[in-house]
Protein backbone atom coordinates (compact mmCIF):
# COMPACT_ATOMS: atom_id res chain seq x y z
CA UNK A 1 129.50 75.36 126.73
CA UNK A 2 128.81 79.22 128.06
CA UNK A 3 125.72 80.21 129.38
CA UNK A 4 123.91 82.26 126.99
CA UNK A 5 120.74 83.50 129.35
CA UNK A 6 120.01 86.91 129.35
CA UNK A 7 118.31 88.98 132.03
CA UNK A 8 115.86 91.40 132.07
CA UNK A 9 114.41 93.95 134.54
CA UNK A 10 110.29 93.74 134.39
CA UNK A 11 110.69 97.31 132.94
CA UNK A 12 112.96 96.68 130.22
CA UNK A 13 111.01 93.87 129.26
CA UNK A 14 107.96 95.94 129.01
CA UNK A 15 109.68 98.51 127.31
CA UNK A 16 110.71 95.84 124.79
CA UNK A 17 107.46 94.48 124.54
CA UNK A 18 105.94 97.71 123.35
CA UNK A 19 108.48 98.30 120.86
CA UNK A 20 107.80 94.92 119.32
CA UNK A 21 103.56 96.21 119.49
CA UNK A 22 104.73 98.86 117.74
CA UNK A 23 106.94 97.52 115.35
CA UNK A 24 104.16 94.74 114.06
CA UNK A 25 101.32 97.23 113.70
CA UNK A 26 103.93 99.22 111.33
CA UNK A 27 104.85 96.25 109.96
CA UNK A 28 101.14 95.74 108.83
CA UNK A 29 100.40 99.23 108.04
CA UNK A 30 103.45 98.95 105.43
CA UNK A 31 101.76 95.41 104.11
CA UNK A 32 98.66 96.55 103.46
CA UNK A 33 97.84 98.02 99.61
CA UNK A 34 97.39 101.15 98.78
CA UNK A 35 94.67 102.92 97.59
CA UNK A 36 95.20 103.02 93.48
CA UNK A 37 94.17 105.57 90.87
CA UNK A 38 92.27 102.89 87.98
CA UNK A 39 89.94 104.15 84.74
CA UNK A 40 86.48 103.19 84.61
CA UNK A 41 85.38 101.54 81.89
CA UNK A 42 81.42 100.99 82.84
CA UNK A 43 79.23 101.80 85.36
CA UNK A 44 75.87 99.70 85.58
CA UNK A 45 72.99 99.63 88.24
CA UNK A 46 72.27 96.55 89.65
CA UNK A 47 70.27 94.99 92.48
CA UNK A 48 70.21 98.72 94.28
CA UNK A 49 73.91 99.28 93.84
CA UNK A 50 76.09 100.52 91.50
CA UNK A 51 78.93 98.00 89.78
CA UNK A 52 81.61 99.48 88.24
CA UNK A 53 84.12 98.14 85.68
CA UNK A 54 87.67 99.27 86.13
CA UNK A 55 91.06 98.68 83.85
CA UNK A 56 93.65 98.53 86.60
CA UNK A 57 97.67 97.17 86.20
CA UNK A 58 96.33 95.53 82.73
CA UNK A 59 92.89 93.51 84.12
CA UNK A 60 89.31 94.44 84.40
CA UNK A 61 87.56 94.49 88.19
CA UNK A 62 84.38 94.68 89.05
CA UNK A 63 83.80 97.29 91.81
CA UNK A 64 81.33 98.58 93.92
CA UNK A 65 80.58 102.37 93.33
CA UNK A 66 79.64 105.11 95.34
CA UNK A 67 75.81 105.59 96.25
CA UNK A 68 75.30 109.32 94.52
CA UNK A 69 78.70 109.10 92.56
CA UNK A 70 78.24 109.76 88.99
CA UNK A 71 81.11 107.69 87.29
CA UNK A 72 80.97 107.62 83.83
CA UNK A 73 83.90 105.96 80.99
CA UNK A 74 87.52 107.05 81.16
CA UNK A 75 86.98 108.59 84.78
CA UNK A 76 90.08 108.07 87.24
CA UNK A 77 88.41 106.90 90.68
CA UNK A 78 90.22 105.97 93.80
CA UNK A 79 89.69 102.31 94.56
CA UNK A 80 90.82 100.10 97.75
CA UNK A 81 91.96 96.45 96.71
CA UNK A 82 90.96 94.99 99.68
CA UNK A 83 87.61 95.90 99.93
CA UNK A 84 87.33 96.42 96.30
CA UNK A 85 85.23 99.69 96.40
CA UNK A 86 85.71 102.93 95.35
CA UNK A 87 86.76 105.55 98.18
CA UNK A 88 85.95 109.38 97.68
């Protein structure tokens, strides 16, 4: 059986290290999704907020709006899945 160590120089390691920092944090910039373009379908008031209704990818959402947005039916907004609010 061989001898299948390896060795490393404390700067090549941290050089390495970093990479692999790097690498993950564009790993899970690339994972996260996107902002999408979605249609509103109704925009209520409620409880000092505004909830919007969205038709996006073939289901409805409710969102929350934009305080001083005016969204009205068939508008295209820019919503964030995640958070599931509409961005400017």
């Amino acid at each position: 059986m061989r001898d299948t160590s390896i060795t490393l120089s404390m700067s090549e390691f941290e050089r390495i290290k970093t990479e692999q920092i790097q690498l993950d944090a564009d790993l899970a910039r690339l994972l996260t999704q996107p902002l999408v373009y979605a249609t509103v379908v109704r925009a209520d008031k409620k409880d000092g907020g505004v909830k919007v209704v969205i038709a996006f990818d073939g289901k409805l959402l409710e969102v929350n709006g934009l305080p001083g947005l005016s969204t009205k039916p068939y508008d295209n907004v820019k919503v964030d899945l995640v958070t599931k609010r509409i961005r400017s």
